[in-house]
C-alpha atoms as a PDB file:
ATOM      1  CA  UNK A   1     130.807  86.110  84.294  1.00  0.00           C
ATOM      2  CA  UNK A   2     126.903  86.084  84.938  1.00  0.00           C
ATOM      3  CA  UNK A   3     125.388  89.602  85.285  1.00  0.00           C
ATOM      4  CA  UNK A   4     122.847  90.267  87.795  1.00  0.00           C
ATOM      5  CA  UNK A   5     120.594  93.096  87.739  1.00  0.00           C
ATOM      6  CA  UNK A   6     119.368  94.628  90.889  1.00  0.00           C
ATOM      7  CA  UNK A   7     116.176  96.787  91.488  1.00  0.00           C
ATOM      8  CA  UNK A   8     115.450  98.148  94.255  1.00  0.00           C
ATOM      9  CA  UNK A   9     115.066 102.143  95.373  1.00  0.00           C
ATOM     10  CA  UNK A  10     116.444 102.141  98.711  1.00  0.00           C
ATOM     11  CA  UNK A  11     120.225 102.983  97.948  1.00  0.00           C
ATOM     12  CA  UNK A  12     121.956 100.909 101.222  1.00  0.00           C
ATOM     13  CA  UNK A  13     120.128  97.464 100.028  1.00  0.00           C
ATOM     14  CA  UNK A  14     121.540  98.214  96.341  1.00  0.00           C
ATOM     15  CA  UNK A  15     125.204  98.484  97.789  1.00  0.00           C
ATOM     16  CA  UNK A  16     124.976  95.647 100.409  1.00  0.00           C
ATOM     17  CA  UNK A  17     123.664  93.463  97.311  1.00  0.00           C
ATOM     18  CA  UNK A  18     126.437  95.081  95.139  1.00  0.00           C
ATOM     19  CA  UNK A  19     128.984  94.531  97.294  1.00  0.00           C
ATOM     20  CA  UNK A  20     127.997  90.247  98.483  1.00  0.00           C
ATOM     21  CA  UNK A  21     127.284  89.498  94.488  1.00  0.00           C
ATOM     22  CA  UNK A  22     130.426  90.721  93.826  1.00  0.00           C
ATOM     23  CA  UNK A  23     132.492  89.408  95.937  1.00  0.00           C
ATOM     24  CA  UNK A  24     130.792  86.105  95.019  1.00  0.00           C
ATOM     25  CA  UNK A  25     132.170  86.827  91.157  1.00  0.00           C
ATOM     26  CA  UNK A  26     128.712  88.445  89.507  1.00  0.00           C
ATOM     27  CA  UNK A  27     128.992  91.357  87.383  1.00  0.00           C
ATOM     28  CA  UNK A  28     125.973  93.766  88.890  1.00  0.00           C
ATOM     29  CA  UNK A  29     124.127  96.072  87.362  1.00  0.00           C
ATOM     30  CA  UNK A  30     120.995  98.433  89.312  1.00  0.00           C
ATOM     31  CA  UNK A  31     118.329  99.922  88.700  1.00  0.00           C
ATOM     32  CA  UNK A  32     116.665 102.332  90.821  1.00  0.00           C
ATOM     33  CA  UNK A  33     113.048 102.131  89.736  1.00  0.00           C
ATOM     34  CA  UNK A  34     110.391 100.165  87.312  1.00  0.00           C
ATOM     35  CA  UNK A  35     110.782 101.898  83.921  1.00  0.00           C
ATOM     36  CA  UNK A  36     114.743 102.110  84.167  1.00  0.00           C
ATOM     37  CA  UNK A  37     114.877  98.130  85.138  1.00  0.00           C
ATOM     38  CA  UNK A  38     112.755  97.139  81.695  1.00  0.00           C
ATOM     39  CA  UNK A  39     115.276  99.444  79.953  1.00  0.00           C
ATOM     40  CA  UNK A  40     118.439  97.808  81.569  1.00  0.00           C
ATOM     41  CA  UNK A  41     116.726  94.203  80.830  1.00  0.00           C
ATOM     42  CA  UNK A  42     116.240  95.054  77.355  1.00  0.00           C
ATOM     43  CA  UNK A  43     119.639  96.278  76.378  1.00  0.00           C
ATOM     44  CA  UNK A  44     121.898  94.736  78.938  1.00  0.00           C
ATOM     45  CA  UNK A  45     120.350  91.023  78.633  1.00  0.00           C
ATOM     46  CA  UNK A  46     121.022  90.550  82.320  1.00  0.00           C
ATOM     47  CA  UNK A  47     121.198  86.277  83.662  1.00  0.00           C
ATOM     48  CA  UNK A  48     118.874  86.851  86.521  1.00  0.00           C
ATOM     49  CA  UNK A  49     116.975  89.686  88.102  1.00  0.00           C
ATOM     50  CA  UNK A  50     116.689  90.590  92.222  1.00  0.00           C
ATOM     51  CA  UNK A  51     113.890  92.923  92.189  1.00  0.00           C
ATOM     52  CA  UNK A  52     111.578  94.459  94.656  1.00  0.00           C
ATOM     53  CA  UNK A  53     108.157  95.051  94.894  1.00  0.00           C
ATOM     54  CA  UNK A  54     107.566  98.345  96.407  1.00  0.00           C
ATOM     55  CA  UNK A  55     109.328 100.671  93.404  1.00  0.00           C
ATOM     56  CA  UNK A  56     108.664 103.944  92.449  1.00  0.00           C
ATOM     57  CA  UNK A  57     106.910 104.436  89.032  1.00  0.00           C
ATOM     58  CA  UNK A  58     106.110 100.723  88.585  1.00  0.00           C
ATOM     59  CA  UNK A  59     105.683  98.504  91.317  1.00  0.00           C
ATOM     60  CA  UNK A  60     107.983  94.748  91.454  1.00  0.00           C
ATOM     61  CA  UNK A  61     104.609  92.708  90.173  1.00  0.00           C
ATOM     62  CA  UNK A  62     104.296  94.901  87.038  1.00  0.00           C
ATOM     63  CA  UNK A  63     107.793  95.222  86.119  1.00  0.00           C
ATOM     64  CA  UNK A  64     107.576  90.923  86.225  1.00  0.00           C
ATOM     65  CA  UNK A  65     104.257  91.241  84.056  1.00  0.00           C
ATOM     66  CA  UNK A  66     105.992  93.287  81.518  1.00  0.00           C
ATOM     67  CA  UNK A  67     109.136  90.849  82.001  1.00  0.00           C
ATOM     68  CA  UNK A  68     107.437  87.617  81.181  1.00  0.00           C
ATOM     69  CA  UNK A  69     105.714  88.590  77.679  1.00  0.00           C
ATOM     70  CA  UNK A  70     108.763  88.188  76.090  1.00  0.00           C
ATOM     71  CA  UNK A  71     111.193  87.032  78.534  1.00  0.00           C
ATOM     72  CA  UNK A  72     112.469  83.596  80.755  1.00  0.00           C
ATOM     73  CA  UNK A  73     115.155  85.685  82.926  1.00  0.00           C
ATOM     74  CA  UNK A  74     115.286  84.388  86.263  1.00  0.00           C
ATOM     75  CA  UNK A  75     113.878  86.352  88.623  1.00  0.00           C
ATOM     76  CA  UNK A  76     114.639  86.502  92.783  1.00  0.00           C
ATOM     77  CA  UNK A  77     112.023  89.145  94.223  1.00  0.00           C
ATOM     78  CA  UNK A  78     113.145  90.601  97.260  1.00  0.00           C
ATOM     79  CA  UNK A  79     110.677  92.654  99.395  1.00  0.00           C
ATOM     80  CA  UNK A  80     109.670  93.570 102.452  1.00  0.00           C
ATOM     81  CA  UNK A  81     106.085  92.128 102.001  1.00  0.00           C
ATOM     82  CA  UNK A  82     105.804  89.003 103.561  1.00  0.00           C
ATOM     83  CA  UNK A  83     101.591  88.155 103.599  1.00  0.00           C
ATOM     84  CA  UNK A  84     101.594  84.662 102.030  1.00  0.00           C
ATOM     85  CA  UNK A  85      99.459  86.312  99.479  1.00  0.00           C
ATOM     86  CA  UNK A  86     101.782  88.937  98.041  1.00  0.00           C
ATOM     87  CA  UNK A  87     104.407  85.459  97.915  1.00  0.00           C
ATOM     88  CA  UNK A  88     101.918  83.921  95.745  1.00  0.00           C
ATOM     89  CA  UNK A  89     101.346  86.326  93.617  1.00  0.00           C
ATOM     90  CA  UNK A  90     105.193  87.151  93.009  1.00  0.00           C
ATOM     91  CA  UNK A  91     105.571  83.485  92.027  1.00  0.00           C
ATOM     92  CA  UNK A  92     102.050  83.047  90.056  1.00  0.00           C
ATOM     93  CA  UNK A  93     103.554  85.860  87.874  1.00  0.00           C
ATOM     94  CA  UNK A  94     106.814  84.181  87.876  1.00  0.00           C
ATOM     95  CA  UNK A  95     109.237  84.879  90.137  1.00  0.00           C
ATOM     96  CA  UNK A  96     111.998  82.165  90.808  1.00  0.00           C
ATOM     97  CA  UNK A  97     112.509  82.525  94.448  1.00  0.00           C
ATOM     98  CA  UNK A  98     110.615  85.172  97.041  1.00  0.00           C
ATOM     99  CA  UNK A  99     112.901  86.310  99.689  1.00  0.00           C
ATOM    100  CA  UNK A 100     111.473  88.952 102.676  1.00  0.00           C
ATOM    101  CA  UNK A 101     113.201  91.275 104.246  1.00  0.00           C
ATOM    102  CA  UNK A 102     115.135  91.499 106.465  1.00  0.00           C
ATOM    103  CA  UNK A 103     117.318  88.955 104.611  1.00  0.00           C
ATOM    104  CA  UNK A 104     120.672  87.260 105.146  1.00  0.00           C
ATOM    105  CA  UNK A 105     122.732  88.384 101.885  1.00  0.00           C
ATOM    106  CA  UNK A 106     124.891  85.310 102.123  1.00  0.00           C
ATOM    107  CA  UNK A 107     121.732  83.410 102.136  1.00  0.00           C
ATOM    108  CA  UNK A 108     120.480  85.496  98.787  1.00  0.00           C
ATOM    109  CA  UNK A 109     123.628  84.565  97.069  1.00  0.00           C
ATOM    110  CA  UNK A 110     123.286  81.111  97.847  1.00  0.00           C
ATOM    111  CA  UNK A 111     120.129  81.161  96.060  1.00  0.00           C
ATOM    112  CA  UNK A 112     121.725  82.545  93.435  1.00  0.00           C
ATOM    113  CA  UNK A 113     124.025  79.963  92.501  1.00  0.00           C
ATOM    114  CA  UNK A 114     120.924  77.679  93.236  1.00  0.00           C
ATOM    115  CA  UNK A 115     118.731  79.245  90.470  1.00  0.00           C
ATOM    116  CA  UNK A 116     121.628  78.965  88.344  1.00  0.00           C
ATOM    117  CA  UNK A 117     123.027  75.739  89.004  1.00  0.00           C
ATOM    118  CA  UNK A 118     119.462  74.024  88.352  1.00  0.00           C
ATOM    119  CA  UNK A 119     119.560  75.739  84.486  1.00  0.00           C
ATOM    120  CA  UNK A 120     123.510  74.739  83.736  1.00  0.00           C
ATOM    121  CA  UNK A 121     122.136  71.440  84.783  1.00  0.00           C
ATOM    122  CA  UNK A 122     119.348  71.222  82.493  1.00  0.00           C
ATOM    123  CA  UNK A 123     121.645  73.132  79.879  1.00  0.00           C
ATOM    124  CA  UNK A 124     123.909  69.846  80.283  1.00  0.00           C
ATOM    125  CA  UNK A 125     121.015  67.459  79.986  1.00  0.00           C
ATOM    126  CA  UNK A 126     119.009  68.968  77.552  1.00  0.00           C
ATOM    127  CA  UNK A 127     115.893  66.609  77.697  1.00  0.00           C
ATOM    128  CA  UNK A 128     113.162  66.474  79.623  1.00  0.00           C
ATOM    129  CA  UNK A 129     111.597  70.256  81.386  1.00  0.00           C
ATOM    130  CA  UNK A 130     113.924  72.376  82.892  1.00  0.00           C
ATOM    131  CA  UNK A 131     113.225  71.921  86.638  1.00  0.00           C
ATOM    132  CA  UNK A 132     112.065  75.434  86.624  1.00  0.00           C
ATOM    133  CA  UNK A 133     108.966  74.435  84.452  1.00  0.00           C
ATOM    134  CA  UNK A 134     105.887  73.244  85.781  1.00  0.00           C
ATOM    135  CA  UNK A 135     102.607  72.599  84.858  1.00  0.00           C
ATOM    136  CA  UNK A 136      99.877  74.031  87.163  1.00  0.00           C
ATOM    137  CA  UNK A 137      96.834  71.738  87.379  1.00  0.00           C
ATOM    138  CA  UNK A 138      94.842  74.562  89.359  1.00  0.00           C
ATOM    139  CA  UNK A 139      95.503  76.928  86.214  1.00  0.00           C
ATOM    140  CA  UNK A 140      95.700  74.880  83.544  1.00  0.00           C
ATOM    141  CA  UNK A 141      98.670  76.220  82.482  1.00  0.00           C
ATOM    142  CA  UNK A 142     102.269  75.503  81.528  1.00  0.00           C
ATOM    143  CA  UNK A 143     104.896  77.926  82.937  1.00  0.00           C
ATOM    144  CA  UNK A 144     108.575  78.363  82.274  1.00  0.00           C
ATOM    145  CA  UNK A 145     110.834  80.827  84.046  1.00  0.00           C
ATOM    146  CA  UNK A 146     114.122  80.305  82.973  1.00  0.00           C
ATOM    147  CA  UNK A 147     116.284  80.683  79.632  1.00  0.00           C
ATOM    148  CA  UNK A 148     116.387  78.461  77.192  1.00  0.00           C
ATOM    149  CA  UNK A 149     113.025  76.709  77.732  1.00  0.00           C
END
């Protein structure tokens, strides 16, 4: 069973996420803030990340910063800040997938299963860069975001 870890400080987003991921056969684990999601990443070893920006302590983009030094865990911001710019950051840093709020849960989880489906397929062919890599002409720079790359 995959684990999912879910940050995010407003309490009725946490169980509505808790209670669609689920259902759909994820273990889920939550965080309420920065600091305690690095913690729970650390020790639990979590298969993908939902996080938002706007936290408490240490805001979405930082807690990805931190994430990346040492880390390829999959990571599905969801946030209420929708300026194209704040989307570009998010997934300049890293991020997998940028969803806004308001958001369709069933439509989260099926991105879900999409971030993971594209690794077990790469897992499976092992050749070749995951399709989560990508080389960035503008940066001249060669990213990864998920495990085993």
């Amino acid at each position: 069973m995959k684990t999912i870890l879910v940050v995010d400080d407003e309490p009725k987003i946490v169980q509505l996420l808790r209670d669609y991921l689920e259902r759909a056969g994820f273990r889920v684990l939550t965080a309420p803030n920065g600091k305690t999601a690095l913690a729970l990443a650390h020790s639990e070893k979590p298969d993908m990340i939902i996080l938002d920006l706007g936290l408490p302590e240490m805001d979405g983009l930082d807690v990805t910063r931190t994430l990346r030094k040492d880390s390829n865990v999959p990571i599905l911001m969801l946030t209420a800040r929708s300026d194209e710019t704040d989307k570009l950051i998010g997934l300049e840093l890293g991020a997998d997938d940028y969803i806004t709020k308001p958001f369709s849960p069933r439509e989260l989880v099926a991105r879900v299963r999409v971030v993971f489906r594209r690794m077990e397929n790469y897992s499976e062919t092992q050749h070749g860069d995951p399709p989560c890599c990508r080389f960035d002409a503008g940066y001249a720079a060669y990213a990864c975001n998920c495990r085993g790359s």
